[in-house]
C-alpha atoms as a PDB file:
ATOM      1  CA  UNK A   1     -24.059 -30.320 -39.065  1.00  0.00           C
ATOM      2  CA  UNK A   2     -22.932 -33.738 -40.659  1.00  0.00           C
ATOM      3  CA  UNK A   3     -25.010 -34.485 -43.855  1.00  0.00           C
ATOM      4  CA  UNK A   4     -26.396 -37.906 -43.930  1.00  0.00           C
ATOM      5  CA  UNK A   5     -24.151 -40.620 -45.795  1.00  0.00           C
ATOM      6  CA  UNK A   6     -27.135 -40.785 -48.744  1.00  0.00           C
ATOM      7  CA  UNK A   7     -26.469 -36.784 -49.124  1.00  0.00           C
ATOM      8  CA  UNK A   8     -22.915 -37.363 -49.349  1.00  0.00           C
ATOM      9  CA  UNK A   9     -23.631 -40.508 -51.779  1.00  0.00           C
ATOM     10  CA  UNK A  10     -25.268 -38.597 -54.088  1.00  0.00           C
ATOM     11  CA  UNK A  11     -23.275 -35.676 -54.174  1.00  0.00           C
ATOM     12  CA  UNK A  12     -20.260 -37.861 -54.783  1.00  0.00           C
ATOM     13  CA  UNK A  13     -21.824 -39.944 -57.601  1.00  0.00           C
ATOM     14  CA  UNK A  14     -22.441 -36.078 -59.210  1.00  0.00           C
ATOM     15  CA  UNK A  15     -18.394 -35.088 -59.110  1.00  0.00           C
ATOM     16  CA  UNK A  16     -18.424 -33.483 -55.659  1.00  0.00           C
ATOM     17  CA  UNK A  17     -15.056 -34.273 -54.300  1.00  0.00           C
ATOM     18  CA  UNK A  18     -15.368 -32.873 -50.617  1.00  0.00           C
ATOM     19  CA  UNK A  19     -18.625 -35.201 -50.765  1.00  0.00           C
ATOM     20  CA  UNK A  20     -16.456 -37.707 -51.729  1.00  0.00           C
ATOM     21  CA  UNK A  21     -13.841 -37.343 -49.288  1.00  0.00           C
ATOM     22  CA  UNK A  22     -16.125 -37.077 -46.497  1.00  0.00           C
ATOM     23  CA  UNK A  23     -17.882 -40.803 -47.583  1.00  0.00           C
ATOM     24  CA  UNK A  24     -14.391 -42.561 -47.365  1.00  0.00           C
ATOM     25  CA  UNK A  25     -12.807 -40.562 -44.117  1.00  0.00           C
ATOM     26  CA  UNK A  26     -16.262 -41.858 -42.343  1.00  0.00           C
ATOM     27  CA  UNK A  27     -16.612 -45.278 -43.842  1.00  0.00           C
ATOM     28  CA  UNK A  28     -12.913 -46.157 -44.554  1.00  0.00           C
ATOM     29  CA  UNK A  29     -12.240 -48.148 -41.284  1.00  0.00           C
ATOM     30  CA  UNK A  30     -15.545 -50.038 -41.808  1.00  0.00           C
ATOM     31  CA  UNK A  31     -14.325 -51.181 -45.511  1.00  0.00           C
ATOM     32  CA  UNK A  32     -11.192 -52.132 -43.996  1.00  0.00           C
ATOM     33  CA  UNK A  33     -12.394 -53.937 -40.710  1.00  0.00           C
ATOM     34  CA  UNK A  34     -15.088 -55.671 -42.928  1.00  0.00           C
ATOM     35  CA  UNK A  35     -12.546 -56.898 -45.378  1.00  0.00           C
ATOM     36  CA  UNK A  36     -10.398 -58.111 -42.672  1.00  0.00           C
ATOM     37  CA  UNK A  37     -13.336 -60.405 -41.318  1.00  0.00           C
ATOM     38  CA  UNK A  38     -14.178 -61.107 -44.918  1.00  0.00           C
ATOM     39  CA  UNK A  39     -10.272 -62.280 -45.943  1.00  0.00           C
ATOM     40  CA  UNK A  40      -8.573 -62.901 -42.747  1.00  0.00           C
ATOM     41  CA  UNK A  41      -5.594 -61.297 -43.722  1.00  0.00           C
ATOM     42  CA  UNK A  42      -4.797 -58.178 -42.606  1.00  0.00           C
ATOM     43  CA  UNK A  43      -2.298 -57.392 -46.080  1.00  0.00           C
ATOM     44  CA  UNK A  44      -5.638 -58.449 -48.048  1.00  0.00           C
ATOM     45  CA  UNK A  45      -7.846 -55.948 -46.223  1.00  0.00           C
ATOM     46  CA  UNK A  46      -5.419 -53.037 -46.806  1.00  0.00           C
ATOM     47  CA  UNK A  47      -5.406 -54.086 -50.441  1.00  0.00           C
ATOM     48  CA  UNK A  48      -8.961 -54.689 -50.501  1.00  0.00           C
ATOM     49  CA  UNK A  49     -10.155 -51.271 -49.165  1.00  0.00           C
ATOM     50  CA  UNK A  50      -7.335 -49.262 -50.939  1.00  0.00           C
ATOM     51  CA  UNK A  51      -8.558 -50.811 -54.002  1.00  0.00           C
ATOM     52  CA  UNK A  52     -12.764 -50.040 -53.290  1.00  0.00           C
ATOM     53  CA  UNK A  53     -12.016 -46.583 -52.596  1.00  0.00           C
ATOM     54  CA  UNK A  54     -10.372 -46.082 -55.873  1.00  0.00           C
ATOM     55  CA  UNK A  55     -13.114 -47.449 -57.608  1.00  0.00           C
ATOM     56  CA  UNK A  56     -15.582 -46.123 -55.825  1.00  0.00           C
ATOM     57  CA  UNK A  57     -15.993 -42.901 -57.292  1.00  0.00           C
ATOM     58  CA  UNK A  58     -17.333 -45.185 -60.316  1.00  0.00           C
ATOM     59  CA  UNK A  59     -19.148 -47.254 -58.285  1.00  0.00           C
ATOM     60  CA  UNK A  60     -21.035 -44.574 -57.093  1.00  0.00           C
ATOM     61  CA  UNK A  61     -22.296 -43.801 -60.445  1.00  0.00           C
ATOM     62  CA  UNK A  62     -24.603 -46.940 -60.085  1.00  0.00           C
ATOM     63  CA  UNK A  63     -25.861 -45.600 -56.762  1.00  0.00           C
ATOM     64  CA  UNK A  64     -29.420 -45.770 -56.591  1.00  0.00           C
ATOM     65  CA  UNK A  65     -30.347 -44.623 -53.351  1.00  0.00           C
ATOM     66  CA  UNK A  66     -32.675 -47.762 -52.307  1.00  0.00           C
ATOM     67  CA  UNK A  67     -30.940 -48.824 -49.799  1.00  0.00           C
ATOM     68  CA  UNK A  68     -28.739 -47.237 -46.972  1.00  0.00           C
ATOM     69  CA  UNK A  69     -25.865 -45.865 -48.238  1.00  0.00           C
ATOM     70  CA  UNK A  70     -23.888 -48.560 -45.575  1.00  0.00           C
ATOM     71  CA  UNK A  71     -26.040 -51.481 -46.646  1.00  0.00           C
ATOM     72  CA  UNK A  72     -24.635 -50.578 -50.367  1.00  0.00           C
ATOM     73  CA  UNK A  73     -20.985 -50.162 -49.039  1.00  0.00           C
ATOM     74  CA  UNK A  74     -20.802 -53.653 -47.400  1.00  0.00           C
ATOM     75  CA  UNK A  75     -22.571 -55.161 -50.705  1.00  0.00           C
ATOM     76  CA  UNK A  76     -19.612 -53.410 -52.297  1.00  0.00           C
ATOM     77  CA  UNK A  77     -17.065 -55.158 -50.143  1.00  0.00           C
ATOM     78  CA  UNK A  78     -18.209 -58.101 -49.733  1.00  0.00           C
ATOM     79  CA  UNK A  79     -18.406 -58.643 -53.811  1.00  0.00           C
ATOM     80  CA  UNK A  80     -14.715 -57.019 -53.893  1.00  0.00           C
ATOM     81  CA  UNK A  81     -13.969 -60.024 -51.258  1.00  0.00           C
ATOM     82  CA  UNK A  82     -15.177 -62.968 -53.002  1.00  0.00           C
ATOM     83  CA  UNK A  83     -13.769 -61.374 -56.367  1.00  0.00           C
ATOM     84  CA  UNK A  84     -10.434 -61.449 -54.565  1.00  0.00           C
ATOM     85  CA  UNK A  85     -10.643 -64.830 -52.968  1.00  0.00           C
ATOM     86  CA  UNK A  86     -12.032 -65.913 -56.327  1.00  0.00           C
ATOM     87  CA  UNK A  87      -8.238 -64.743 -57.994  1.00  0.00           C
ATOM     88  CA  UNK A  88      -6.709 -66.379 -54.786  1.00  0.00           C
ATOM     89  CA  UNK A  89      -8.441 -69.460 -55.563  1.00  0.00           C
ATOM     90  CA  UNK A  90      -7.283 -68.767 -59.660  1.00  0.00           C
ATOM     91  CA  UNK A  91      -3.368 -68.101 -58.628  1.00  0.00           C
ATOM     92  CA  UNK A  92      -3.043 -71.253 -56.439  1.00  0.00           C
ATOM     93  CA  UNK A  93      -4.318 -73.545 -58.776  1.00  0.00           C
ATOM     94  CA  UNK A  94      -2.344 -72.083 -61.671  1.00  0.00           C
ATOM     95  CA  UNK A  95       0.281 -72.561 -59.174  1.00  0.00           C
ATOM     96  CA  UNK A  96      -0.082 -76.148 -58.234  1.00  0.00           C
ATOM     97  CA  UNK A  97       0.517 -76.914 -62.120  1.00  0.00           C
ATOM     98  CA  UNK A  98       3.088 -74.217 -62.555  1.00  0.00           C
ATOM     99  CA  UNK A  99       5.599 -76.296 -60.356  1.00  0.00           C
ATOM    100  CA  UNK A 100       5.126 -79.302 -62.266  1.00  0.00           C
ATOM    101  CA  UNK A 101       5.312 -77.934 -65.419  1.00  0.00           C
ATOM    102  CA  UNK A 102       9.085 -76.177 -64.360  1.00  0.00           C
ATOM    103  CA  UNK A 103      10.085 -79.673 -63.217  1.00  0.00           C
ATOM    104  CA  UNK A 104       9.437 -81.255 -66.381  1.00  0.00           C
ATOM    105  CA  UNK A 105      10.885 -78.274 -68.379  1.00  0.00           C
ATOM    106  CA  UNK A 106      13.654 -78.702 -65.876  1.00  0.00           C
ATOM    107  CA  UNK A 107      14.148 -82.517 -66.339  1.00  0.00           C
ATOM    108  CA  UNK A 108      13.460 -81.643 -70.385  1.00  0.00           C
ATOM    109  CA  UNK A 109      16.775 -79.406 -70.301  1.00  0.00           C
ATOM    110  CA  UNK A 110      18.743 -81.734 -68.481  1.00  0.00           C
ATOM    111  CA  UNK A 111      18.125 -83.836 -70.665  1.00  0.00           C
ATOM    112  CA  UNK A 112      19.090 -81.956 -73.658  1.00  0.00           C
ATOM    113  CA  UNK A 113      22.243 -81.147 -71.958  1.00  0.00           C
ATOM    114  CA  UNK A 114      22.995 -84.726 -71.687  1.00  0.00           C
ATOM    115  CA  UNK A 115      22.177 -85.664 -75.100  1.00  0.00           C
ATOM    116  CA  UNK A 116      24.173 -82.513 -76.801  1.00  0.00           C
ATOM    117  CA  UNK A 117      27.107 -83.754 -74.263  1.00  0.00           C
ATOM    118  CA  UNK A 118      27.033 -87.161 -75.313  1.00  0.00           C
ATOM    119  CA  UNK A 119      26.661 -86.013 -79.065  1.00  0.00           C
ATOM    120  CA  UNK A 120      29.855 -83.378 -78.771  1.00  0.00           C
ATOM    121  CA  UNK A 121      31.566 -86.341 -76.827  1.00  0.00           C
ATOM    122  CA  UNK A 122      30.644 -88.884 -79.767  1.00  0.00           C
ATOM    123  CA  UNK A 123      31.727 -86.325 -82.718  1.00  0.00           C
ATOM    124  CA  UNK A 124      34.797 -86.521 -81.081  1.00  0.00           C
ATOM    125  CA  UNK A 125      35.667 -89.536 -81.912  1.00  0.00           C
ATOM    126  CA  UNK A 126      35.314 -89.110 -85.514  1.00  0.00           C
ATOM    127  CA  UNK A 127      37.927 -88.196 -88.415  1.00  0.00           C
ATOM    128  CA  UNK A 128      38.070 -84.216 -88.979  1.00  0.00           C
ATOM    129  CA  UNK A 129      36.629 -84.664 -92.310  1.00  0.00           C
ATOM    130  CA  UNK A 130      33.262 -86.673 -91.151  1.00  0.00           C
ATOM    131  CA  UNK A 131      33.113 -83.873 -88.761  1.00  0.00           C
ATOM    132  CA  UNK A 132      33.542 -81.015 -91.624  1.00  0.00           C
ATOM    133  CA  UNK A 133      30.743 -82.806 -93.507  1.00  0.00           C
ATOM    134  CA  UNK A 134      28.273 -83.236 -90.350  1.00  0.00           C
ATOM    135  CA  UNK A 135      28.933 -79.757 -89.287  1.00  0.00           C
ATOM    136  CA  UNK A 136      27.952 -78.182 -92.846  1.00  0.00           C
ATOM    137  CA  UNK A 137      25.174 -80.752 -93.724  1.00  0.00           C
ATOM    138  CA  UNK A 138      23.368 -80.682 -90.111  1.00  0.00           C
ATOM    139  CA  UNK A 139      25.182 -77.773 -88.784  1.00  0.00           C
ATOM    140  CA  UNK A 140      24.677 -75.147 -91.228  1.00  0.00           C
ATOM    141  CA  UNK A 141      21.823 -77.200 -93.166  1.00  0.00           C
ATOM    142  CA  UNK A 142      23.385 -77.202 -96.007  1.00  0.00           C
ATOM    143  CA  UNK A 143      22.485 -79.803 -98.446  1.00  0.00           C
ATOM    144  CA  UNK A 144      24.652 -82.395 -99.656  1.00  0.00           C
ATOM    145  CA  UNK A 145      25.195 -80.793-102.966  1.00  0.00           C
ATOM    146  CA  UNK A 146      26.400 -77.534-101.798  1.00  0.00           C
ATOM    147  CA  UNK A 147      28.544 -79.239 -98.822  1.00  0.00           C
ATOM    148  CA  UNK A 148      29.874 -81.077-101.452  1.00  0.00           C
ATOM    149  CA  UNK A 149      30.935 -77.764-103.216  1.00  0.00           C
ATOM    150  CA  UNK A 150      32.162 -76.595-100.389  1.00  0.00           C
ATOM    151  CA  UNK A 151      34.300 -79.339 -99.607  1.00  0.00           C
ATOM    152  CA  UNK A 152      35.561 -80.047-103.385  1.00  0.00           C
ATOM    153  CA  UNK A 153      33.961 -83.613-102.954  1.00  0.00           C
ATOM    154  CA  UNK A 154      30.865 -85.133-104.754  1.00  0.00           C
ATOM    155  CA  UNK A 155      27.481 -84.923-103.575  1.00  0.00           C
ATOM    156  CA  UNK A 156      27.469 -89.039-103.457  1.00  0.00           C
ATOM    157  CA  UNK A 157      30.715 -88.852-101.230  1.00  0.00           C
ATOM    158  CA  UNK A 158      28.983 -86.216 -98.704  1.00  0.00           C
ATOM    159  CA  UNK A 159      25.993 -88.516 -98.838  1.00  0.00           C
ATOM    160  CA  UNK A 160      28.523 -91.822 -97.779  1.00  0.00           C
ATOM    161  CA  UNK A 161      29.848 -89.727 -95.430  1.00  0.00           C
ATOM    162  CA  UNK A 162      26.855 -88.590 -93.440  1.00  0.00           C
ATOM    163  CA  UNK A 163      25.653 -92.463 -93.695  1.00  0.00           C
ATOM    164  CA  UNK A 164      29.232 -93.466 -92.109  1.00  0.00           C
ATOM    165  CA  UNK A 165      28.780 -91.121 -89.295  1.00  0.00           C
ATOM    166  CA  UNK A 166      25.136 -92.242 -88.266  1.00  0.00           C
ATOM    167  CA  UNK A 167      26.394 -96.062 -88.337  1.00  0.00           C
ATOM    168  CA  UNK A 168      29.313 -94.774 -86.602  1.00  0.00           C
ATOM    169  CA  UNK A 169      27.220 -92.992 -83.924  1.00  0.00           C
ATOM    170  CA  UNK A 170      24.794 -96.047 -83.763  1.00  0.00           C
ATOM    171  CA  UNK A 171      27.757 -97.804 -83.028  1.00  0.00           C
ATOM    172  CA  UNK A 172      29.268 -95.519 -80.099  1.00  0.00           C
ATOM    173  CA  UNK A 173      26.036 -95.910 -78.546  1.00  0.00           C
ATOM    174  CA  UNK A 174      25.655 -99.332 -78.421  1.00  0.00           C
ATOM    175  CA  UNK A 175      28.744 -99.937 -77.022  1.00  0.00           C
ATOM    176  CA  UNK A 176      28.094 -97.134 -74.101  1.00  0.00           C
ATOM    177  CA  UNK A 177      24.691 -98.984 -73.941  1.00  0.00           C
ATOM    178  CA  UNK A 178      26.987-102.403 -73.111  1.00  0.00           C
ATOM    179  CA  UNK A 179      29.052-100.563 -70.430  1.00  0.00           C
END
């Protein structure tokens, strides 16, 4: 004789696995066909009841046993459906400002890469010892005493020198500017 779904409830919400097993082989199509009407997608519905029936053995904890056990159930998917529609709703709008956040990260590295071009390209064109003195002073960050030491030079000569390559830089790009 089949025990009535409130039985089964109950012995379920005490640890009685066969109970348990006997609630979801009965009522397993119903969470799924409900949360196919519910979502409309038939990958959402397979998610939706695999995930109620693994938390239903919790769920049935806060089983009262007012209500048919089926009026319960569908209060139990239809809350798992709106909490899923709910993240749906979450993930697309987190989405709609993900993309324009990656295009202005993207535009933000190409322009990086353009200005670290153009200052490689500029450095260049400078003597190999403004370009010893840039790379320790803003390169290694040292400061113009101990580039100085490093260099056997002054600290007032590294100091000309890292004023003669931002005039000479200045310069550079106002003549690209021109062109």
């Amino acid at each position: 004789m089949d025990r009535p779904d409130e039985m089964l409830a109950t012995a379920a919400a005490g640890g009685d696995r066969a109970a348990f097993a006997a609630l979801v082989t009965r009522h397993y199509d119903r969470i799924y066909r409900l949360g196919w009407r519910l979502t409309g997608s038939v990958a959402d519905a397979q998610d939706l009841a695999q995930d109620i029936c693994a938390a239903l053995p919790a769920k049935l904890a806060g089983w009262r046993g007012e209500t048919r056990f089926t009026t319960w159930l569908y209060r139990v998917v239809v809350n798992a459906a709106q909490d899923l529609r709910r993240r749906h709703a979450s993930r697309a709008r987190a989405a709609d400002g993900w993309g324009d956040w990656e295009l202005a990260r993207q535009d933000q590295i190409s322009e990086d890469r353009a200005a670290l071009q153009w200052l490689e390209s500029a450095m260049a064109q400078l003597s190999p010892e403004l370009q010893d003195t840039v790379a320790l002073v803003l390169g290694e960050e040292m400061t113009q005493a101990e580039a100085g030491e490093v260099l056997g030079l002054s600290e007032g000569t590294v100091a000309w020198r890292i004023s003669e390559v931002k005039k000479r830089l200045r310069r550079i790009a106002a003549e690209e500017a021109r062109a």
